[in-house]
C-alpha atoms as a PDB file:
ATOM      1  CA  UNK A   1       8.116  -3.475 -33.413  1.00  0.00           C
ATOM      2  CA  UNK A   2       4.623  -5.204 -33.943  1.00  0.00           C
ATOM      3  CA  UNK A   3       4.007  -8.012 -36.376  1.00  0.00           C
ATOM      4  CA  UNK A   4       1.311  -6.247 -38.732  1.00  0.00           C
ATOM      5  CA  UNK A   5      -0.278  -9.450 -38.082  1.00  0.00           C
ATOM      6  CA  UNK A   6      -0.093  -9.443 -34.285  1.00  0.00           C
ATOM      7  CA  UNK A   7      -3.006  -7.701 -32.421  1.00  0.00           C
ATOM      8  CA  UNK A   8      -1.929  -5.037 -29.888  1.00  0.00           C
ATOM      9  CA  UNK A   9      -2.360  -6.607 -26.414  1.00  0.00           C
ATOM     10  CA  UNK A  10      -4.755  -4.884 -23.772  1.00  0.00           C
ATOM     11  CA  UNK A  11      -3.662  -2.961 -20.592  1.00  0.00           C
ATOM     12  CA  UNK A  12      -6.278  -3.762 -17.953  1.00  0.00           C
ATOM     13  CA  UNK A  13      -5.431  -2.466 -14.518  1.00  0.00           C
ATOM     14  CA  UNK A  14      -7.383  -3.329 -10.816  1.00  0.00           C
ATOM     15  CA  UNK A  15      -7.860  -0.857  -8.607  1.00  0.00           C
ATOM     16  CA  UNK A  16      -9.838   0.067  -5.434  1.00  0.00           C
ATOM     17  CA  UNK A  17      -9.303   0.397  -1.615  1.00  0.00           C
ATOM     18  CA  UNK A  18      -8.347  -2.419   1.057  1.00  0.00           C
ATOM     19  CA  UNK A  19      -9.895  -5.094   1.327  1.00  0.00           C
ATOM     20  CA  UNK A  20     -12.295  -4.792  -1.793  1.00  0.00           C
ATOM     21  CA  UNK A  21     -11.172  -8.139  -3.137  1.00  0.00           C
ATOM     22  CA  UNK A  22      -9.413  -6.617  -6.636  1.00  0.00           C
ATOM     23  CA  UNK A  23      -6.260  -8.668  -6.018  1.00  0.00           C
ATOM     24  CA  UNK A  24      -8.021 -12.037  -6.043  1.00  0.00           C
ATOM     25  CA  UNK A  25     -10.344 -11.211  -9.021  1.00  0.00           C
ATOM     26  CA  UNK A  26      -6.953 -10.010 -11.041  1.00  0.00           C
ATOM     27  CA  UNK A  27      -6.723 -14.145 -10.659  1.00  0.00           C
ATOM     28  CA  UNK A  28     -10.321 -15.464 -11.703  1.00  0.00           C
ATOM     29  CA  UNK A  29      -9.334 -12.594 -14.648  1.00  0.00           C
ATOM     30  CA  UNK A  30      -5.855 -14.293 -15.912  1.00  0.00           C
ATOM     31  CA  UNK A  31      -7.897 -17.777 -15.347  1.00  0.00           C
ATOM     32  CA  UNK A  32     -10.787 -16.535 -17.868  1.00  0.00           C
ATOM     33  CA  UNK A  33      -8.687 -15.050 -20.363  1.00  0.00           C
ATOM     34  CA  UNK A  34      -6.601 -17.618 -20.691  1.00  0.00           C
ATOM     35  CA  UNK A  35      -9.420 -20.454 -21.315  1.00  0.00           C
ATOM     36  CA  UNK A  36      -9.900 -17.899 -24.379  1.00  0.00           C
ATOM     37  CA  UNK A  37      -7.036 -18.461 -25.406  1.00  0.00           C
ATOM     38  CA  UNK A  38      -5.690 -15.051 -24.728  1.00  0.00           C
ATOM     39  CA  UNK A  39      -1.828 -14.535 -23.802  1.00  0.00           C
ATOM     40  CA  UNK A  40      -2.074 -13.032 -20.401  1.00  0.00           C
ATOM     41  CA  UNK A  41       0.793 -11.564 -17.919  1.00  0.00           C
ATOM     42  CA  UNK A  42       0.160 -10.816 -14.574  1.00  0.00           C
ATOM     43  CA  UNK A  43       1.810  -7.671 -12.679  1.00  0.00           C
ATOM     44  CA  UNK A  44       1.303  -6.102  -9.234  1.00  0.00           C
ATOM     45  CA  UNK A  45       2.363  -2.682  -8.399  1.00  0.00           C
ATOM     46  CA  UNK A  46       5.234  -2.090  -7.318  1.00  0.00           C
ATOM     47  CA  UNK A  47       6.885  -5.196  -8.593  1.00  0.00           C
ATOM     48  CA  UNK A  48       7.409  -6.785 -11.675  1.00  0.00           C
ATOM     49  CA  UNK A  49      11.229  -5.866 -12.027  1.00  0.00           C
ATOM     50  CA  UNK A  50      13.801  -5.354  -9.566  1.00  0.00           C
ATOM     51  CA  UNK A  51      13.350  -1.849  -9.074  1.00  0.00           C
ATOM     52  CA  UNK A  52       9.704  -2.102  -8.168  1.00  0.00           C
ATOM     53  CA  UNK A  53      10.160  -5.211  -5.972  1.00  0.00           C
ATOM     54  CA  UNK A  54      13.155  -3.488  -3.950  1.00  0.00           C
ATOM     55  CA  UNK A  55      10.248  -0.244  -3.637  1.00  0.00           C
ATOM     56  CA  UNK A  56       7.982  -3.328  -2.545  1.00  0.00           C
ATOM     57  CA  UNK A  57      11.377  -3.812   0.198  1.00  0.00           C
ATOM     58  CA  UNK A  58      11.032  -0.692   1.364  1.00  0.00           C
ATOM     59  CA  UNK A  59       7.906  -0.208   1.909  1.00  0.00           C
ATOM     60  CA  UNK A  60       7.712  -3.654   3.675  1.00  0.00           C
ATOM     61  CA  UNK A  61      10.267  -2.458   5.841  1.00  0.00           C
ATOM     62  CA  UNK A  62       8.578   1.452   6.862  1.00  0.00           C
ATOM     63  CA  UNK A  63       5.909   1.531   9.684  1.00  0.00           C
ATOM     64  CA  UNK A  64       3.630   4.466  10.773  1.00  0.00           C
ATOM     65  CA  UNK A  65       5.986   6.044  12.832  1.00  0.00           C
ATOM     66  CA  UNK A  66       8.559   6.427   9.324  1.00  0.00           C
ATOM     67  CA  UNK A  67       6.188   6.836   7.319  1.00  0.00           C
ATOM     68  CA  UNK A  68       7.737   8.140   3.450  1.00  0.00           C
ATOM     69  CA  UNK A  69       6.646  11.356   2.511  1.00  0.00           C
ATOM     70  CA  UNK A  70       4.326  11.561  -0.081  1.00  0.00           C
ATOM     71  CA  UNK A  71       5.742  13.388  -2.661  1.00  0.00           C
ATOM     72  CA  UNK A  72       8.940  11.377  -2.170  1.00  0.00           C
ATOM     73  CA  UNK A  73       7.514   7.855  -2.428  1.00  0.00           C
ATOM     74  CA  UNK A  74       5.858   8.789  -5.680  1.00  0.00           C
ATOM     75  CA  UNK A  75       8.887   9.902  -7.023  1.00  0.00           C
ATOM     76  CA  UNK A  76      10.175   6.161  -6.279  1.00  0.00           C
ATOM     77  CA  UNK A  77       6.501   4.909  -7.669  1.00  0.00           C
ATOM     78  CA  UNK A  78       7.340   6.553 -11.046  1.00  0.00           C
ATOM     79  CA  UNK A  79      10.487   5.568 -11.514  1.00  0.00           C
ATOM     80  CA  UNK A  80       9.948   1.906 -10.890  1.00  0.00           C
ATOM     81  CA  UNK A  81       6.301   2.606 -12.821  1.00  0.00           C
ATOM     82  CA  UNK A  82       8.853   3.341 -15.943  1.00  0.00           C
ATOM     83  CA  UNK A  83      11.055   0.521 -15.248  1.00  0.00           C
ATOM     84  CA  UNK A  84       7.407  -1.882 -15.485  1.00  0.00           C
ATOM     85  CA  UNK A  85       6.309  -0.128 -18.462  1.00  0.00           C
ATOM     86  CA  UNK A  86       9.330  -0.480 -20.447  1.00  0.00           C
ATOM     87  CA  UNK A  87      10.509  -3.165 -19.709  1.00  0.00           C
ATOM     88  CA  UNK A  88       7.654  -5.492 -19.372  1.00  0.00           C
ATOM     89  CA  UNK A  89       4.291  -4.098 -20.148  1.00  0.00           C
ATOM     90  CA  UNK A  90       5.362  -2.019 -23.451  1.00  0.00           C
ATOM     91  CA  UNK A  91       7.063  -4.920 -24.906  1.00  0.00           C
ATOM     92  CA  UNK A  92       4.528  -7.339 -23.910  1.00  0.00           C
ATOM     93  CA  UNK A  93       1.502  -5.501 -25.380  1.00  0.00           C
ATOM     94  CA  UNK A  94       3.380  -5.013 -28.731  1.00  0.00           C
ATOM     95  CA  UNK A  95       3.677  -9.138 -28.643  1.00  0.00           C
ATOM     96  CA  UNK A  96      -0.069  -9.293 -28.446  1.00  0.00           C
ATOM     97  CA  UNK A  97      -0.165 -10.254 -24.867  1.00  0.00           C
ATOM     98  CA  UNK A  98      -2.739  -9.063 -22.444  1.00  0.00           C
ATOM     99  CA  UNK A  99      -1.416  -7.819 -19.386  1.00  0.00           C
ATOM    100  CA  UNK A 100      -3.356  -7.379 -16.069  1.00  0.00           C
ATOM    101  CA  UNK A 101      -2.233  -5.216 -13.350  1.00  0.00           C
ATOM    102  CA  UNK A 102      -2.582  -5.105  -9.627  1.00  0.00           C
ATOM    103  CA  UNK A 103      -2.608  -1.498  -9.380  1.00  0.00           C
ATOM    104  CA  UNK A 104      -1.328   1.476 -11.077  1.00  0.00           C
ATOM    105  CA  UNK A 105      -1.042   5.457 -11.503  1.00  0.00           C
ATOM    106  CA  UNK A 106      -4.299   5.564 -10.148  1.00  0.00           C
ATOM    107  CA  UNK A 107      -3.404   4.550  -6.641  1.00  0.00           C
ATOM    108  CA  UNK A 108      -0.462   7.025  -6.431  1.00  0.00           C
ATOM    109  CA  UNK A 109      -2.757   9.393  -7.236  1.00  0.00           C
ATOM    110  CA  UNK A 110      -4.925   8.628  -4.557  1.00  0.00           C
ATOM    111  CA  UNK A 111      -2.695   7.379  -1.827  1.00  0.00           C
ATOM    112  CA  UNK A 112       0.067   9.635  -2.170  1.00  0.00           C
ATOM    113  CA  UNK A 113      -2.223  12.333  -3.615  1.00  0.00           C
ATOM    114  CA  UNK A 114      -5.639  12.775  -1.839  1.00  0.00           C
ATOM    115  CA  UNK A 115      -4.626  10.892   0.876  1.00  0.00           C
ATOM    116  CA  UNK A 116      -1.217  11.918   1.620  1.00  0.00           C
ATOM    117  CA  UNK A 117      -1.546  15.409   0.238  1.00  0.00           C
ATOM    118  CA  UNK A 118       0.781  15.187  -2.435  1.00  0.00           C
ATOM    119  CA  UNK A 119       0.242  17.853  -5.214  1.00  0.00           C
ATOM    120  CA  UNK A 120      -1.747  16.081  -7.859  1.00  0.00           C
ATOM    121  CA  UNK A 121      -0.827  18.886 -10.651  1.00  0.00           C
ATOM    122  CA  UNK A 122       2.908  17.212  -9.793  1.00  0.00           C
ATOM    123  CA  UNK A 123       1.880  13.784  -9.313  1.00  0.00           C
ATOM    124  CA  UNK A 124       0.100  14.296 -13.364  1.00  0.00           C
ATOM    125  CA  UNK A 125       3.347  15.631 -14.856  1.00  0.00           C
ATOM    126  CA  UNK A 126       5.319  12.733 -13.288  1.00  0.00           C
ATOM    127  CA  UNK A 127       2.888  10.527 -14.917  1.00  0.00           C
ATOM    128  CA  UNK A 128       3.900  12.326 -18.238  1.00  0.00           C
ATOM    129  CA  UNK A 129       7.754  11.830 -17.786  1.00  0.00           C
ATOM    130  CA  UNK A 130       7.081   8.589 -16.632  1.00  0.00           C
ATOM    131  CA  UNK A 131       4.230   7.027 -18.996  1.00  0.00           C
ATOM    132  CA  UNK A 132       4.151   9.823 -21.623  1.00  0.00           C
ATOM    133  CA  UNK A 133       0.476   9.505 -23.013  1.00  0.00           C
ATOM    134  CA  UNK A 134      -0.058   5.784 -22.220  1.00  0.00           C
ATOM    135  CA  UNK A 135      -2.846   5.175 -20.422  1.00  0.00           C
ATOM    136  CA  UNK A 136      -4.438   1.212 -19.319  1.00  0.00           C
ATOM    137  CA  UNK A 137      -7.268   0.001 -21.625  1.00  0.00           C
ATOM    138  CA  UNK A 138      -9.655  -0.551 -19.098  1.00  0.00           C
ATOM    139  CA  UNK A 139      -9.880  -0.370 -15.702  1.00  0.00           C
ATOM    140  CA  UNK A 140     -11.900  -2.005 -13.375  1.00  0.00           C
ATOM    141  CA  UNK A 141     -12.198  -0.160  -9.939  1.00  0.00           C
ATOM    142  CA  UNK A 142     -13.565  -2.088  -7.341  1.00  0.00           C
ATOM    143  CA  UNK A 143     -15.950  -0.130  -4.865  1.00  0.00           C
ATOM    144  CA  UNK A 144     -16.725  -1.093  -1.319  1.00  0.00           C
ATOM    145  CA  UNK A 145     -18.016   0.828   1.714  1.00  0.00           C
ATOM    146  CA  UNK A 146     -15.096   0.930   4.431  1.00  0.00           C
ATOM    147  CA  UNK A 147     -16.811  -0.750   6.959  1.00  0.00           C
ATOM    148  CA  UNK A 148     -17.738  -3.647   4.884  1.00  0.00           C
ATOM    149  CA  UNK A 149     -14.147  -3.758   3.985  1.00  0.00           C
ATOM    150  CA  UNK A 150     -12.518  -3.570   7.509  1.00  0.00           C
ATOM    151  CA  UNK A 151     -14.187  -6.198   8.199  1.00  0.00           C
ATOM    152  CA  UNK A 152     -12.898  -8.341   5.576  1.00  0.00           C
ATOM    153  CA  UNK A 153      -9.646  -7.175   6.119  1.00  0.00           C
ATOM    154  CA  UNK A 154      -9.828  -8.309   9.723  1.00  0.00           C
ATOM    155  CA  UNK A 155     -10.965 -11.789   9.050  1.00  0.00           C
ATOM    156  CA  UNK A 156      -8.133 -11.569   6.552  1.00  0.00           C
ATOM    157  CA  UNK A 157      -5.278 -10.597   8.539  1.00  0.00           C
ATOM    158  CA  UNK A 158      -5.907 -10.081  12.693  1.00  0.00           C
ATOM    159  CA  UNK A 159      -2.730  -9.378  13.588  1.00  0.00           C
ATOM    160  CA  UNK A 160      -1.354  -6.659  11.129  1.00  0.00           C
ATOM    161  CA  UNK A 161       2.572  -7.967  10.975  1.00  0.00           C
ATOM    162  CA  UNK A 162       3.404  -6.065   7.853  1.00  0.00           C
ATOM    163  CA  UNK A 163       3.283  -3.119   5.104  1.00  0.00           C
ATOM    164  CA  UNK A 164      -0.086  -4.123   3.790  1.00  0.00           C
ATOM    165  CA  UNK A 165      -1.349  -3.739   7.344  1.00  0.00           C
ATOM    166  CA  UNK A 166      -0.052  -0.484   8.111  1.00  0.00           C
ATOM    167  CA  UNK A 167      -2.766   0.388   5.306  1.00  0.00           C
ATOM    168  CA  UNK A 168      -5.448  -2.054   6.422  1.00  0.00           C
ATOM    169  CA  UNK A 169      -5.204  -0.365   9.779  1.00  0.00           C
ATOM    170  CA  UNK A 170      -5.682   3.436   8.729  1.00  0.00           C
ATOM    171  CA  UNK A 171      -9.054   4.640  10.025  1.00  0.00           C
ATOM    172  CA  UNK A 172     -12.573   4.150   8.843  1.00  0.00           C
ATOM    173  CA  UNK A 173     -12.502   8.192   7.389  1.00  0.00           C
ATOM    174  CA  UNK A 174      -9.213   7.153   5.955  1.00  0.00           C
ATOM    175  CA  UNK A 175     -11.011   4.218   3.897  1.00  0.00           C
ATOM    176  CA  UNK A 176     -13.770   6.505   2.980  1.00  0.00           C
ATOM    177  CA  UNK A 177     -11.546   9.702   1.618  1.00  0.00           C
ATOM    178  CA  UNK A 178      -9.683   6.855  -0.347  1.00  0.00           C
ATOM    179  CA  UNK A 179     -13.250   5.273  -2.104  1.00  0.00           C
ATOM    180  CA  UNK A 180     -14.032   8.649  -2.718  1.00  0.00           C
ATOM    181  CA  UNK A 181     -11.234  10.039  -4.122  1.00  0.00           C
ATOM    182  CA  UNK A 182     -11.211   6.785  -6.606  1.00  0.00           C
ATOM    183  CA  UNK A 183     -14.639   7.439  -7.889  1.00  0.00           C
ATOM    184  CA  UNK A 184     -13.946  10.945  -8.077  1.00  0.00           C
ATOM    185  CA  UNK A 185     -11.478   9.548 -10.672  1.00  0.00           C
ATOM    186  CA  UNK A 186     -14.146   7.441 -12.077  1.00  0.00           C
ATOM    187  CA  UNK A 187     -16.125  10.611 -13.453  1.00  0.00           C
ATOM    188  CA  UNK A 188     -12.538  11.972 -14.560  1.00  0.00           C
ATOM    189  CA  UNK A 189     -11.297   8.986 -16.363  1.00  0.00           C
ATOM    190  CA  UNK A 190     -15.051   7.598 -18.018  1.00  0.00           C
ATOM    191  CA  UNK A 191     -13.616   6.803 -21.191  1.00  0.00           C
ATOM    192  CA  UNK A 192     -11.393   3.760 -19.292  1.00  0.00           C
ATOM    193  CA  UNK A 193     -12.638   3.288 -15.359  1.00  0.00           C
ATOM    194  CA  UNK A 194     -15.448   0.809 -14.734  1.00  0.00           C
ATOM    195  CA  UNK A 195     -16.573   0.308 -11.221  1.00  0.00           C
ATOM    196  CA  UNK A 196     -17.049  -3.229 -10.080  1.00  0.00           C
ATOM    197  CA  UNK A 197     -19.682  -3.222  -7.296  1.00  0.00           C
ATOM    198  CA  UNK A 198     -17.438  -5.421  -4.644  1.00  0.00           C
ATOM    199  CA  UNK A 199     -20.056  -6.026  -2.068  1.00  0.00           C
ATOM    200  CA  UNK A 200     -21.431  -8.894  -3.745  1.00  0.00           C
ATOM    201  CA  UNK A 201     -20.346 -12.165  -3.067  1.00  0.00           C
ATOM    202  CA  UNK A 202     -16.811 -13.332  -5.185  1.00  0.00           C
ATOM    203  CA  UNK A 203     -18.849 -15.239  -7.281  1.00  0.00           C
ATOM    204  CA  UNK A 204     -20.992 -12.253  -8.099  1.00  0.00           C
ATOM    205  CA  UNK A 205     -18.176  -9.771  -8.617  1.00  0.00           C
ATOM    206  CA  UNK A 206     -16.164 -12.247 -11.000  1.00  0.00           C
ATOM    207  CA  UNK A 207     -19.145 -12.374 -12.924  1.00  0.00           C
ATOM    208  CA  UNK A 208     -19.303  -8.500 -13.185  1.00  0.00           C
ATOM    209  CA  UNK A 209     -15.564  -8.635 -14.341  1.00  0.00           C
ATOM    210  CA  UNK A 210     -16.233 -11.393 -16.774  1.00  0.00           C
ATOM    211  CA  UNK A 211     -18.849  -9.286 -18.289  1.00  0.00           C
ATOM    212  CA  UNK A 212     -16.426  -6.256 -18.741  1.00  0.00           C
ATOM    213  CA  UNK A 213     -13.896  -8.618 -20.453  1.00  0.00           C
ATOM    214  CA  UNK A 214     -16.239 -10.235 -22.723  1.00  0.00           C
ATOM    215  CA  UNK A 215     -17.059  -5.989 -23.886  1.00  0.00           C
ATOM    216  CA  UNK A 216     -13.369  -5.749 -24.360  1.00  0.00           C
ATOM    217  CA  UNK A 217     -12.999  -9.047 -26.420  1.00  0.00           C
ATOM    218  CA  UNK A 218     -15.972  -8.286 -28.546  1.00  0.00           C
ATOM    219  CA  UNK A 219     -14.263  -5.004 -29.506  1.00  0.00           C
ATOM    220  CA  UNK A 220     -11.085  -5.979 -30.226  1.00  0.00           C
ATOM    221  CA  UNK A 221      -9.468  -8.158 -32.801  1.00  0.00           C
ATOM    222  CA  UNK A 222      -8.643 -11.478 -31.206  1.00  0.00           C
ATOM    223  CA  UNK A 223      -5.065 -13.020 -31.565  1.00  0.00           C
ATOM    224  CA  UNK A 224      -4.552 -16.314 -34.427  1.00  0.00           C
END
Protein backbone atom coordinates (compact mmCIF):
# COMPACT_ATOMS: atom_id res chain seq x y z
CA UNK A 1 0.00 0.00 0.00
CA UNK A 2 1.00 3.72 -0.82
CA UNK A 3 2.26 6.17 1.74
CA UNK A 4 -0.61 8.93 1.46
CA UNK A 5 2.39 10.98 1.29
CA UNK A 6 4.20 9.16 -1.51
CA UNK A 7 3.34 10.26 -5.12
CA UNK A 8 2.28 7.41 -7.46
CA UNK A 9 5.28 6.74 -9.76
CA UNK A 10 4.84 7.07 -13.68
CA UNK A 11 4.75 4.15 -16.24
CA UNK A 12 6.51 5.45 -19.35
CA UNK A 13 7.07 2.83 -21.99
CA UNK A 14 9.43 3.12 -25.54
CA UNK A 15 8.28 1.78 -28.39
CA UNK A 16 8.83 1.77 -32.20
CA UNK A 17 10.39 -0.46 -34.95
CA UNK A 18 14.20 -1.56 -35.44
CA UNK A 19 16.56 0.46 -35.49
CA UNK A 20 14.63 3.76 -34.50
CA UNK A 21 17.01 4.44 -31.64
CA UNK A 22 14.15 4.02 -28.60
CA UNK A 23 16.48 1.72 -26.64
CA UNK A 24 19.29 4.26 -26.32
CA UNK A 25 16.97 7.27 -25.59
CA UNK A 26 15.22 4.93 -22.68
CA UNK A 27 19.04 5.85 -21.33
CA UNK A 28 19.43 9.75 -21.96
CA UNK A 29 15.59 9.32 -20.25
CA UNK A 30 16.74 7.47 -16.81
CA UNK A 31 19.91 10.02 -17.04
CA UNK A 32 17.41 13.18 -17.11
CA UNK A 33 15.08 12.04 -14.64
CA UNK A 34 17.33 11.22 -12.34
CA UNK A 35 19.31 14.75 -12.32
CA UNK A 36 15.58 15.71 -11.18
CA UNK A 37 15.80 13.92 -8.66
CA UNK A 38 13.23 11.43 -9.72
CA UNK A 39 13.51 7.60 -8.56
CA UNK A 40 13.79 5.85 -11.84
CA UNK A 41 13.90 1.89 -12.74
CA UNK A 42 14.78 0.73 -15.91
CA UNK A 43 13.05 -2.47 -17.63
CA UNK A 44 13.27 -4.04 -21.11
CA UNK A 45 10.75 -6.36 -22.44
CA UNK A 46 10.96 -9.44 -21.95
CA UNK A 47 13.21 -9.31 -18.96
CA UNK A 48 13.17 -7.91 -15.74
CA UNK A 49 12.49 -11.26 -13.78
CA UNK A 50 13.40 -14.67 -14.48
CA UNK A 51 10.53 -15.59 -16.38
CA UNK A 52 10.91 -12.84 -18.92
CA UNK A 53 14.71 -13.22 -19.21
CA UNK A 54 14.39 -17.17 -19.79
CA UNK A 55 11.47 -15.86 -22.77
CA UNK A 56 14.52 -13.47 -23.68
CA UNK A 57 16.51 -17.39 -23.79
CA UNK A 58 14.30 -18.57 -26.00
CA UNK A 59 13.90 -16.33 -28.26
CA UNK A 60 17.74 -15.87 -28.45
CA UNK A 61 17.92 -19.35 -29.18
CA UNK A 62 14.85 -19.58 -32.29
CA UNK A 63 15.91 -18.59 -35.89
CA UNK A 64 13.69 -18.06 -39.02
CA UNK A 65 13.46 -21.44 -39.91
CA UNK A 66 11.65 -22.19 -36.01
CA UNK A 67 10.16 -19.44 -35.89
CA UNK A 68 7.30 -19.45 -32.59
CA UNK A 69 3.95 -19.12 -33.64
CA UNK A 70 2.36 -16.09 -32.97
CA UNK A 71 -0.36 -16.72 -30.92
CA UNK A 72 1.88 -19.01 -28.86
CA UNK A 73 4.74 -16.60 -28.12
CA UNK A 74 2.25 -14.06 -26.87
CA UNK A 75 0.86 -16.37 -24.64
CA UNK A 76 4.60 -16.63 -23.15
CA UNK A 77 4.76 -12.53 -23.58
CA UNK A 78 1.77 -12.27 -21.16
CA UNK A 79 2.65 -14.41 -18.77
CA UNK A 80 6.12 -13.09 -18.19
CA UNK A 81 4.31 -9.39 -18.91
CA UNK A 82 2.38 -10.40 -15.44
CA UNK A 83 5.35 -11.69 -13.76
CA UNK A 84 7.06 -7.76 -14.64
CA UNK A 85 4.03 -6.07 -13.60
CA UNK A 86 3.62 -7.64 -10.35
CA UNK A 87 6.42 -8.12 -9.30
CA UNK A 88 8.40 -5.14 -10.22
CA UNK A 89 6.56 -2.40 -11.93
CA UNK A 90 3.25 -2.50 -9.60
CA UNK A 91 5.23 -2.39 -6.52
CA UNK A 92 7.63 0.06 -7.74
CA UNK A 93 5.09 2.69 -8.90
CA UNK A 94 3.21 2.42 -5.53
CA UNK A 95 6.90 3.41 -3.92
CA UNK A 96 6.84 6.53 -6.01
CA UNK A 97 9.38 5.34 -8.43
CA UNK A 98 9.29 6.08 -12.09
CA UNK A 99 9.75 3.24 -14.18
CA UNK A 100 10.79 3.28 -17.90
CA UNK A 101 10.27 0.47 -20.17
CA UNK A 102 11.92 -0.90 -23.24
CA UNK A 103 8.87 -2.11 -24.77
CA UNK A 104 5.55 -3.37 -23.88
CA UNK A 105 1.88 -4.66 -24.87
CA UNK A 106 2.19 -2.54 -27.67
CA UNK A 107 4.81 -4.52 -29.50
CA UNK A 108 2.96 -7.86 -29.01
CA UNK A 109 0.33 -6.30 -30.48
CA UNK A 110 2.11 -5.41 -33.40
CA UNK A 111 4.67 -8.10 -33.84
CA UNK A 112 2.74 -10.98 -32.93
CA UNK A 113 -0.49 -9.25 -34.04
CA UNK A 114 -0.29 -7.29 -37.38
CA UNK A 115 2.73 -8.75 -38.22
CA UNK A 116 2.44 -12.27 -37.35
CA UNK A 117 -1.30 -12.47 -37.75
CA UNK A 118 -2.20 -13.19 -34.39
CA UNK A 119 -5.90 -12.34 -33.54
CA UNK A 120 -5.75 -8.96 -31.93
CA UNK A 121 -9.47 -9.38 -30.34
CA UNK A 122 -7.31 -12.39 -28.39
CA UNK A 123 -4.16 -10.66 -28.05
CA UNK A 124 -6.66 -7.55 -26.09
CA UNK A 125 -8.30 -10.04 -23.71
CA UNK A 126 -4.86 -11.50 -22.80
CA UNK A 127 -3.89 -8.05 -22.04
CA UNK A 128 -6.96 -8.00 -19.63
CA UNK A 129 -6.02 -11.30 -17.74
CA UNK A 130 -2.68 -10.23 -17.79
CA UNK A 131 -2.65 -6.30 -16.93
CA UNK A 132 -6.36 -5.95 -15.99
CA UNK A 133 -7.02 -2.14 -16.77
CA UNK A 134 -3.42 -0.89 -16.29
CA UNK A 135 -2.24 0.86 -18.92
CA UNK A 136 1.64 2.95 -19.15
CA UNK A 137 1.39 6.73 -18.45
CA UNK A 138 2.89 7.80 -21.45
CA UNK A 139 4.33 6.45 -24.23
CA UNK A 140 6.72 7.64 -26.47
CA UNK A 141 6.71 5.81 -29.93
CA UNK A 142 9.53 6.42 -31.93
CA UNK A 143 8.81 6.74 -35.81
CA UNK A 144 11.28 6.14 -38.57
CA UNK A 145 10.94 5.30 -42.28
CA UNK A 146 12.36 1.61 -42.84
CA UNK A 147 14.90 2.47 -45.06
CA UNK A 148 16.39 5.06 -42.91
CA UNK A 149 16.33 2.46 -40.27
CA UNK A 150 17.96 -0.51 -42.16
CA UNK A 151 20.47 1.41 -42.61
CA UNK A 152 21.20 2.13 -39.14
CA UNK A 153 20.68 -1.21 -38.25
CA UNK A 154 23.37 -2.28 -40.68
CA UNK A 155 26.02 0.05 -39.49
CA UNK A 156 24.85 -1.31 -36.16
CA UNK A 157 25.16 -4.89 -36.51
CA UNK A 158 26.63 -6.34 -40.21
CA UNK A 159 26.68 -9.63 -39.46
CA UNK A 160 23.23 -10.56 -37.85
CA UNK A 161 24.60 -13.40 -35.16
CA UNK A 162 21.51 -13.32 -33.04
CA UNK A 163 17.62 -12.93 -32.09
CA UNK A 164 17.62 -9.20 -32.51
CA UNK A 165 18.87 -9.81 -36.03
CA UNK A 166 16.48 -12.25 -37.12
CA UNK A 167 14.18 -9.00 -36.75
CA UNK A 168 16.65 -6.47 -38.13
CA UNK A 169 16.78 -8.67 -41.18
CA UNK A 170 12.91 -8.99 -42.03
CA UNK A 171 12.22 -7.09 -45.26
CA UNK A 172 11.82 -3.45 -46.05
CA UNK A 173 7.59 -4.12 -46.38
CA UNK A 174 8.07 -5.95 -43.16
CA UNK A 175 9.53 -2.62 -41.47
CA UNK A 176 6.88 -0.60 -43.07
CA UNK A 177 3.60 -2.87 -42.03
CA UNK A 178 5.30 -2.69 -38.49
CA UNK A 179 5.59 1.58 -38.47
CA UNK A 180 2.28 1.46 -39.65
CA UNK A 181 0.60 -0.72 -37.61
CA UNK A 182 2.28 1.36 -34.50
CA UNK A 183 0.83 4.61 -35.59
CA UNK A 184 -2.28 3.02 -36.36
CA UNK A 185 -2.10 2.51 -32.56
CA UNK A 186 -1.12 6.03 -32.13
CA UNK A 187 -4.70 7.32 -33.30
CA UNK A 188 -6.15 4.36 -31.05
CA UNK A 189 -4.29 5.03 -27.91
CA UNK A 190 -4.15 9.35 -28.14
CA UNK A 191 -4.85 9.78 -24.66
CA UNK A 192 -1.11 8.02 -23.81
CA UNK A 193 1.08 7.49 -27.30
CA UNK A 194 3.33 10.35 -28.36
CA UNK A 195 5.36 9.92 -31.45
CA UNK A 196 8.96 10.92 -31.28
CA UNK A 197 10.08 11.91 -34.80
CA UNK A 198 13.44 9.54 -34.83
CA UNK A 199 15.00 10.81 -37.96
CA UNK A 200 16.61 13.59 -36.36
CA UNK A 201 19.88 13.39 -35.10
CA UNK A 202 20.17 11.70 -31.17
CA UNK A 203 20.69 14.93 -29.96
CA UNK A 204 17.52 16.17 -31.57
CA UNK A 205 15.31 13.26 -30.59
CA UNK A 206 16.50 13.37 -26.79
CA UNK A 207 15.47 16.77 -26.86
CA UNK A 208 11.94 15.81 -28.17
CA UNK A 209 11.79 13.21 -25.25
CA UNK A 210 13.00 15.70 -22.74
CA UNK A 211 10.24 17.91 -23.75
CA UNK A 212 7.55 15.13 -23.23
CA UNK A 213 9.00 14.48 -19.71
CA UNK A 214 9.16 17.95 -18.63
CA UNK A 215 4.83 17.84 -19.73
CA UNK A 216 4.67 14.86 -17.50
CA UNK A 217 6.61 16.47 -14.52
CA UNK A 218 4.71 19.67 -14.76
CA UNK A 219 1.50 17.64 -14.32
CA UNK A 220 2.26 15.57 -11.72
CA UNK A 221 3.07 16.02 -8.10
CA UNK A 222 6.80 15.65 -7.66
CA UNK A 223 8.25 13.27 -4.91
CA UNK A 224 9.82 15.11 -1.25
Amino acid sequence: MRHPDVPRGQFITFEGGEGTGKSTQIRHAATYLRSQDIPILLLREPGGTPEGEAMRTLWKHSSSERAWEPLAEAFLLFAARRMLWCREIQPHLTQGTWVLCDRFYDSTLVYQGVLGGADIEKLMKMKTLALEENEPDITLLFDLSPNTAMKRIAQRNPNCQNIADYYDSMSIKKHEKIRQAYLRLAKIFTFRIRIIKARASEAVVQQSVRQVLDDLLSRVKRPT
